[in-house]
N, C-alpha and C. Protein backbone atom coordinates (compact mmCIF):
# COMPACT_ATOMS: atom_id res chain seq x y z
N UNK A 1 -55.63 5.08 57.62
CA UNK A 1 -54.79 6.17 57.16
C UNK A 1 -53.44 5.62 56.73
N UNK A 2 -52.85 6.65 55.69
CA UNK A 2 -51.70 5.57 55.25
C UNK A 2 -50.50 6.64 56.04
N UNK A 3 -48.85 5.71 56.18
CA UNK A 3 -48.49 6.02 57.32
C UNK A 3 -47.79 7.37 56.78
N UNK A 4 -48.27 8.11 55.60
CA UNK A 4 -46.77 9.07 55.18
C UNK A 4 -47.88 9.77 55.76
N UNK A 5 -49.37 9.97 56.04
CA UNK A 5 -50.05 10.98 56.23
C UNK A 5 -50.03 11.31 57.76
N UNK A 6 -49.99 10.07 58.51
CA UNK A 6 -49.96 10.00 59.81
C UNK A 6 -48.57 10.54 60.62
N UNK A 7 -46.95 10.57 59.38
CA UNK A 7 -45.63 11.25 59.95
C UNK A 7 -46.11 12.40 59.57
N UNK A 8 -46.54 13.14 58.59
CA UNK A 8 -46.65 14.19 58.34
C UNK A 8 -47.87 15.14 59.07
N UNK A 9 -48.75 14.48 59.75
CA UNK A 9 -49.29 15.27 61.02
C UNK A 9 -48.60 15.23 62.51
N UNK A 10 -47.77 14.11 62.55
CA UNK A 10 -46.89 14.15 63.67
C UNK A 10 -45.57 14.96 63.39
N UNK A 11 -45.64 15.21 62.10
CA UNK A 11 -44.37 16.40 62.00
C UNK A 11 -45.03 17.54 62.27
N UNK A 12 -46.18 17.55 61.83
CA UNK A 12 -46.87 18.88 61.88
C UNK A 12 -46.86 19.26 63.40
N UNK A 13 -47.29 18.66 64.08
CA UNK A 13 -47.66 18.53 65.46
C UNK A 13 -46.25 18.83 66.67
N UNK A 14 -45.63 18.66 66.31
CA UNK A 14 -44.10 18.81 66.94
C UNK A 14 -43.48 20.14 66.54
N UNK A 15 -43.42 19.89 65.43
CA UNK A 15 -43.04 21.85 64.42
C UNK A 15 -44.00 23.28 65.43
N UNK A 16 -45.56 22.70 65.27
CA UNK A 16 -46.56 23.88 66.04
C UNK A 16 -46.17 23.69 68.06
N UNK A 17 -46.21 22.44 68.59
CA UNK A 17 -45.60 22.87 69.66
C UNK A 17 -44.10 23.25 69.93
N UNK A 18 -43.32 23.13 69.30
CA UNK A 18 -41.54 23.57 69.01
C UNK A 18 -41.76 25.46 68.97
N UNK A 19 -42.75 25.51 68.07
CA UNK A 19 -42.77 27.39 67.51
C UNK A 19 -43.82 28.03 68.73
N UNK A 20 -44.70 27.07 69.11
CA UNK A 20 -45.06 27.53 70.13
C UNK A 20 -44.50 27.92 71.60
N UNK A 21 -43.52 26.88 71.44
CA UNK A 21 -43.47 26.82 72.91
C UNK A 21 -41.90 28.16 73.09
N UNK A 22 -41.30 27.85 71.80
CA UNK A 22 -40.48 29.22 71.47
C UNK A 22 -40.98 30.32 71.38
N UNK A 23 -42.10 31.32 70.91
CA UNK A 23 -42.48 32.14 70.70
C UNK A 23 -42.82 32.17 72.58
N UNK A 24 -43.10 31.83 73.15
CA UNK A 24 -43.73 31.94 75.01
C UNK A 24 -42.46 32.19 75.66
N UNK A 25 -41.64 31.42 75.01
CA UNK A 25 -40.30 31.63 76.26
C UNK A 25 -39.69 33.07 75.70
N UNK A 26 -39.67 33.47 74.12
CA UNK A 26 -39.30 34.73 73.99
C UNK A 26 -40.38 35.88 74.79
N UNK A 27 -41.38 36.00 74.33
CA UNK A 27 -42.40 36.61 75.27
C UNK A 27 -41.82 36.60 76.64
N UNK A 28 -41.74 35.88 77.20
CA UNK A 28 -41.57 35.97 78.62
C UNK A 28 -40.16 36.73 79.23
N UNK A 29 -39.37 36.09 78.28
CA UNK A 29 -37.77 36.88 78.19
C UNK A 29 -37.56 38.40 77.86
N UNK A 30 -38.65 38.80 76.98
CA UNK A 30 -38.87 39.92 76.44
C UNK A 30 -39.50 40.24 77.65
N UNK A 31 -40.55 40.19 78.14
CA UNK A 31 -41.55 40.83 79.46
C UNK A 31 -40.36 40.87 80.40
N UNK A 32 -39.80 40.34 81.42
CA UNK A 32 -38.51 40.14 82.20
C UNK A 32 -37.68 41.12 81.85
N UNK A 33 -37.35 41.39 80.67
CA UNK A 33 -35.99 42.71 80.40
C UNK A 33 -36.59 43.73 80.36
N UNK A 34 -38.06 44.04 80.01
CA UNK A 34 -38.80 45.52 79.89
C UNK A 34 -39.13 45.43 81.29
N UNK A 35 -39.37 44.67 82.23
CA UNK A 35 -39.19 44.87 83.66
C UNK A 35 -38.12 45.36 84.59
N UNK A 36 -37.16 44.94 84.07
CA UNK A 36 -36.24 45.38 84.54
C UNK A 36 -35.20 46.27 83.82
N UNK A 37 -35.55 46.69 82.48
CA UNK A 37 -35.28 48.28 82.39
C UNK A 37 -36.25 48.65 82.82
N UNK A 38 -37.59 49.11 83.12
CA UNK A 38 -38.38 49.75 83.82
C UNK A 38 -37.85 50.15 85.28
N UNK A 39 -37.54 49.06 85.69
CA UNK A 39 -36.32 49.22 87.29
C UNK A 39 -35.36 50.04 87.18
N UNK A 40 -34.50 50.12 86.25
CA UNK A 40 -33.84 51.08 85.90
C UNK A 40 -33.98 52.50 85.44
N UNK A 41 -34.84 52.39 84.58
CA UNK A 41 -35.74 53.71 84.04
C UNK A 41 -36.16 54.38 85.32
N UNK A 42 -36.58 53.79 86.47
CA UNK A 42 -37.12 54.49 87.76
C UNK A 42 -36.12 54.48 88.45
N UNK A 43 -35.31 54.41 88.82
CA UNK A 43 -34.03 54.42 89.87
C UNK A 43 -33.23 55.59 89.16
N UNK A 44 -33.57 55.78 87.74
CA UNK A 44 -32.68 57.26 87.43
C UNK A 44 -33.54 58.22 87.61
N UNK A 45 -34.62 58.29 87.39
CA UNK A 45 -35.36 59.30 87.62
C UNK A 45 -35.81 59.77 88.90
N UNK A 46 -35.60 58.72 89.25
CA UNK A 46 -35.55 58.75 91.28
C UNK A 46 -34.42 60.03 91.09
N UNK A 47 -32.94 59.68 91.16
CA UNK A 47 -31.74 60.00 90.76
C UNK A 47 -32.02 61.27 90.32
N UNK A 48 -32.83 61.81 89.21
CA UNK A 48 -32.95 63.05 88.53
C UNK A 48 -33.94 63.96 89.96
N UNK A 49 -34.90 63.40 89.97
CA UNK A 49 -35.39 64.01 90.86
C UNK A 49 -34.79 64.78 92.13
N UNK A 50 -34.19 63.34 92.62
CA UNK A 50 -33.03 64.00 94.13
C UNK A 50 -32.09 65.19 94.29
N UNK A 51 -31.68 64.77 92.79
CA UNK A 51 -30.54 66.32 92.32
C UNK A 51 -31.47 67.38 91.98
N UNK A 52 -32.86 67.51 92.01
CA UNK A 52 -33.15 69.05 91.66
C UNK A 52 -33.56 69.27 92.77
N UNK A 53 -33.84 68.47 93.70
CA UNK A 53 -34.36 68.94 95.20
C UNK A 53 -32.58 69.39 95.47
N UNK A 54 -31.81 68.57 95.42
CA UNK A 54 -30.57 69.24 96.17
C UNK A 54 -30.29 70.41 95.53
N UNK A 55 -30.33 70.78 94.03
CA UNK A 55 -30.11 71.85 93.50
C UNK A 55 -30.62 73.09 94.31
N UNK A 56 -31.70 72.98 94.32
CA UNK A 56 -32.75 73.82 95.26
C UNK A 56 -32.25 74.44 96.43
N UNK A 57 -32.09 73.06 97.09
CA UNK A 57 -31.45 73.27 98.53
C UNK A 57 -30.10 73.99 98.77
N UNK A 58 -29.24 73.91 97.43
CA UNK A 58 -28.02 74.36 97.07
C UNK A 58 -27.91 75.40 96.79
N UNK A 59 -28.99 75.99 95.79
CA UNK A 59 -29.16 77.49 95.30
C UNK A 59 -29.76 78.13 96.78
N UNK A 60 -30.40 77.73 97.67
CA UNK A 60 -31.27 78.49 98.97
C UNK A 60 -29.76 78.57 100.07
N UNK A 61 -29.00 77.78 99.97
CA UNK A 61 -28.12 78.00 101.32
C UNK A 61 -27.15 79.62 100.54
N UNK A 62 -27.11 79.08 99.45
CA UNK A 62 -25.95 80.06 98.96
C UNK A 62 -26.58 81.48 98.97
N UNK A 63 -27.97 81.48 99.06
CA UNK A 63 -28.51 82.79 98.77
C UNK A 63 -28.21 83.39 100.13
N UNK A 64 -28.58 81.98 101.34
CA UNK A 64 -28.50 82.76 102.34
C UNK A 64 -27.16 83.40 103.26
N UNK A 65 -25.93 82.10 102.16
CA UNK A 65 -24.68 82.84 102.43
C UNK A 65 -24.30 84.04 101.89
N UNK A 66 -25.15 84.36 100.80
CA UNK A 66 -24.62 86.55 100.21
C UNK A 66 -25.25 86.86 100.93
N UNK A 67 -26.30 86.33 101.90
CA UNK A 67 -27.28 87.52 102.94
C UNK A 67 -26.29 87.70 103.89
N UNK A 68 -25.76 86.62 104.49
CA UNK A 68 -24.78 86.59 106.04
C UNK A 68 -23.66 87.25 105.40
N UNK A 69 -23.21 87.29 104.20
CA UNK A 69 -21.80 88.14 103.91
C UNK A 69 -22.55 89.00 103.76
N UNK A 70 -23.35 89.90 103.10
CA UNK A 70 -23.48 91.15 103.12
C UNK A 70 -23.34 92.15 104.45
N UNK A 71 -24.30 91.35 104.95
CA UNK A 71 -24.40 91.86 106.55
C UNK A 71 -23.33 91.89 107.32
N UNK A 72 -21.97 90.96 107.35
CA UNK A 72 -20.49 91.01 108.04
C UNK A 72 -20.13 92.21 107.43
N UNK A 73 -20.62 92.20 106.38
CA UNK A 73 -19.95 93.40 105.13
C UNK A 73 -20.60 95.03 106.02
N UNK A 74 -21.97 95.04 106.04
CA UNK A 74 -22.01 96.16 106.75
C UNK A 74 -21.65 96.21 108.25
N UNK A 75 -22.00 95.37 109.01
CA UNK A 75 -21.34 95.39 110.53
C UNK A 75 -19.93 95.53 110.38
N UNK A 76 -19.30 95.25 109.38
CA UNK A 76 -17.44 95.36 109.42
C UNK A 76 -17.18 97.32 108.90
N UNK A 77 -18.59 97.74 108.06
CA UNK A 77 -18.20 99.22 107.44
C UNK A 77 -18.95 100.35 109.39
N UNK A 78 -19.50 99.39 109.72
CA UNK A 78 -20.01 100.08 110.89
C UNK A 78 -19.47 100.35 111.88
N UNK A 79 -17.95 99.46 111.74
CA UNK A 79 -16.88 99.30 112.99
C UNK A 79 -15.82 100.48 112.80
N UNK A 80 -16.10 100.34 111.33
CA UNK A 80 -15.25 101.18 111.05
C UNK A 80 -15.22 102.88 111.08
């Protein structure tokens, strides 16, 4: 083989593992950040979730505070 053919498959050969081995480490870098926005993506929705249970819990105490004022409200017209 003559030697321009033999640099030019060893260029070849260096170029395909160089693009290879770049295209894997992006892949992997890319997989790693959609992991961990995924971590994030779930820790707010955790977050969303918690606040409609407290909402809940928030709207139920208050209902049951117009029940207890109503009722001072009539025991106070009953004293009277």
């Amino acid at each position: 083989m003559e030697p321009a053919i033999i640099s030019a498959l060893v260029a070849f050969a260096g170029s395909l593992t160089g693009t290879l081995a770049g295209i894997i480490t992006s892949s992997k870098l890319t997989d790693y950040r959609l992991k961990e926005l995924e971590k994030r993506v779930d820790k707010h929705n955790s977050l969303v979730e918690r606040m409609y249970g407290l909402e809940d819990r928030v709207n139920l105490h208050e209902e049951k505070l117009r029940s207890a004022d109503h009722r001072l409200g009539l025991l106070e017209e009953d004293i009277k």
